[in-house]
Protein backbone atom coordinates (compact mmCIF):
# COMPACT_ATOMS: atom_id res chain seq x y z
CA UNK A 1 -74.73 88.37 50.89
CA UNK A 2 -71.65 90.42 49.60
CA UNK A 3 -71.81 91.55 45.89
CA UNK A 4 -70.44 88.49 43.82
CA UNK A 5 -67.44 88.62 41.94
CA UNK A 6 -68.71 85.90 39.75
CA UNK A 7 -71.35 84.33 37.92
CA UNK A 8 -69.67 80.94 39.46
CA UNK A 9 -69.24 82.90 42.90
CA UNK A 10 -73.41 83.66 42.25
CA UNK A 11 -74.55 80.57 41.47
CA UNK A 12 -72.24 79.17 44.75
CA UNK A 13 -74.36 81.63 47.27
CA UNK A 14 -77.79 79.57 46.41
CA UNK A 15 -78.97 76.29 47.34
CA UNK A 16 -81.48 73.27 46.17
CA UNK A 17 -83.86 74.37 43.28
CA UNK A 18 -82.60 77.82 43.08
CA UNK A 19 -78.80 76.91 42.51
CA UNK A 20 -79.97 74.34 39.87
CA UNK A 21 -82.27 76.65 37.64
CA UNK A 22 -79.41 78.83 37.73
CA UNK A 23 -76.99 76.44 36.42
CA UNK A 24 -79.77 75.19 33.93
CA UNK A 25 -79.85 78.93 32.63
CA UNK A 26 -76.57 79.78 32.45
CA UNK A 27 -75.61 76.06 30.17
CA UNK A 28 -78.95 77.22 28.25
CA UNK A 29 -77.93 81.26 27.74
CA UNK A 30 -74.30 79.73 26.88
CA UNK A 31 -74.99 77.65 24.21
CA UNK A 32 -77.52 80.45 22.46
CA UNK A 33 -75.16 83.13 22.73
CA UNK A 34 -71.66 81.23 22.60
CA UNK A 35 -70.05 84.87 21.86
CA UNK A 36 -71.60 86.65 24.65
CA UNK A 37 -69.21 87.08 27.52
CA UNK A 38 -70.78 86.38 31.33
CA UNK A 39 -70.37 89.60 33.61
CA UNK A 40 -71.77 90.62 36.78
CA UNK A 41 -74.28 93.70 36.64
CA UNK A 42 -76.54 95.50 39.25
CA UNK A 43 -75.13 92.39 41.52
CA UNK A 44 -76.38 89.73 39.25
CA UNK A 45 -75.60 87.36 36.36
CA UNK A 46 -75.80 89.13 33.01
CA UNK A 47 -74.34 88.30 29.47
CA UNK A 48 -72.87 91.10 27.18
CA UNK A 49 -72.16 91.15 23.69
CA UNK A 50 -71.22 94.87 23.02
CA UNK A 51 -73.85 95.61 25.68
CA UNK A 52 -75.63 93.71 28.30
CA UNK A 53 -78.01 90.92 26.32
CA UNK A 54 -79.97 89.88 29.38
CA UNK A 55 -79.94 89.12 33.28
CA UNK A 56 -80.70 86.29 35.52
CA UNK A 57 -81.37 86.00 39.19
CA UNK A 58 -82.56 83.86 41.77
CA UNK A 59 -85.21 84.31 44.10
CA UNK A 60 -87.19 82.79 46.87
CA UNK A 61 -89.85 81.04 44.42
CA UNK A 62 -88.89 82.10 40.90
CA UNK A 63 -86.12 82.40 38.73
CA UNK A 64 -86.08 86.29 37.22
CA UNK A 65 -85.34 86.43 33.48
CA UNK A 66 -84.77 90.47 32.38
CA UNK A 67 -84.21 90.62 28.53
CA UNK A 68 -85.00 94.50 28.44
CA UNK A 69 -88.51 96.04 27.76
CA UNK A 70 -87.73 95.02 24.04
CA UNK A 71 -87.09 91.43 24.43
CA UNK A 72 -90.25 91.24 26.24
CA UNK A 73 -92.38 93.48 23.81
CA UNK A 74 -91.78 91.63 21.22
CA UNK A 75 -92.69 87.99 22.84
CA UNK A 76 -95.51 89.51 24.90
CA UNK A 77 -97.94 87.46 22.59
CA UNK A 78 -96.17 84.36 23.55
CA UNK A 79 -95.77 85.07 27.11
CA UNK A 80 -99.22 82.94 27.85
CA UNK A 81 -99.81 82.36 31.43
CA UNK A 82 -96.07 83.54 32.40
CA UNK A 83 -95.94 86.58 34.90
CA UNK A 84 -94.18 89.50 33.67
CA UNK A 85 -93.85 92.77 33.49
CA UNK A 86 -91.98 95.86 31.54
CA UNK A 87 -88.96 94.38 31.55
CA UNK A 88 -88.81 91.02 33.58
CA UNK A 89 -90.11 87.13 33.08
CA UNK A 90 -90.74 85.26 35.86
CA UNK A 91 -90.31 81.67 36.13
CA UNK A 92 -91.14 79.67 39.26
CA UNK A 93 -89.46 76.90 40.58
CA UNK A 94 -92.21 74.77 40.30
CA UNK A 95 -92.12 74.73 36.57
CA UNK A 96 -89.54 73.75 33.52
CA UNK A 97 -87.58 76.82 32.17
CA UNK A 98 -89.70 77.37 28.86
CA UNK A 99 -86.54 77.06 26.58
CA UNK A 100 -88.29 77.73 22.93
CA UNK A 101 -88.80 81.08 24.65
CA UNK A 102 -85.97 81.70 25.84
CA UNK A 103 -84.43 81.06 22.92
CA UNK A 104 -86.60 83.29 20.78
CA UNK A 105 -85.76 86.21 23.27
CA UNK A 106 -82.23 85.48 22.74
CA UNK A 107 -82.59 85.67 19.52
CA UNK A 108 -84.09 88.47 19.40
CA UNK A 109 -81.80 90.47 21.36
CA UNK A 110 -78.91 89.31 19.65
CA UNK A 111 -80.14 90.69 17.10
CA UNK A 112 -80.84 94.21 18.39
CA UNK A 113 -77.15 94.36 19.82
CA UNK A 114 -75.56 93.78 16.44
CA UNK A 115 -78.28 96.04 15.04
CA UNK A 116 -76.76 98.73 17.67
CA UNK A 117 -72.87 98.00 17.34
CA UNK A 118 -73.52 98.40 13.74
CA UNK A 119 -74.88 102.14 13.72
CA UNK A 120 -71.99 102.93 15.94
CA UNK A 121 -69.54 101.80 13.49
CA UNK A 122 -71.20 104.51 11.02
């Protein structure tokens, strides 16, 4: 697959479950972070708001939800029977997106951004 352009031109190179989790996370990660503009990074779907918020990508038999080592430190309690490690969330097709956590991870990250763009305004 050439590098996409696009989160659109992303989404458009998957089929079946894949393409539609992807679509389901994008609607979901654009109505928590309305602000946050959609870029491409490391060849997949990210959002940025000052810096990059999170990234999404589609695999063979999960969806891969990167937040940071941050956003996952601070939900690891919540994480239950989720796999995951340092700084991804994996969430297999075969399963609903889990969007109260997504949402808290969001959040939380949001948060941390506009903690960061703050200190640089010092």
């Amino acid at each position: 697959m050439q590098k996409p352009q696009s989160t659109d031109q992303y989404i458009e190179s998957f089929s079946g479950v894949a393409r539609e989790r992807l679509i389901e996370m994008r609607a979901l990660l654009a109505r928590l972070a309305p602000e946050a503009t959609e870029v491409i990074s490391y060849g997949m779907p990210a959002l940025r708001m000052g810096r990059i918020l999170v990234f999404y990508a589609a695999w063979k038999s999960h969806l891969g939800f990167y937040p940071s080592g941050s956003g996952i430190r601070q939900v690891e309690t919540l994480l239950g029977d989720w796999t995951f490690s340092k700084g991804a969330i994996l969430f297999p097709y075969d399963r609903p997106l889990p969007v109260d956590l997504i949402e808290k991870i969001v959040a939380i990250r949001m948060v941390e951004n506009r903690e960061l763009q703050a200190k640089k305004k010092k």
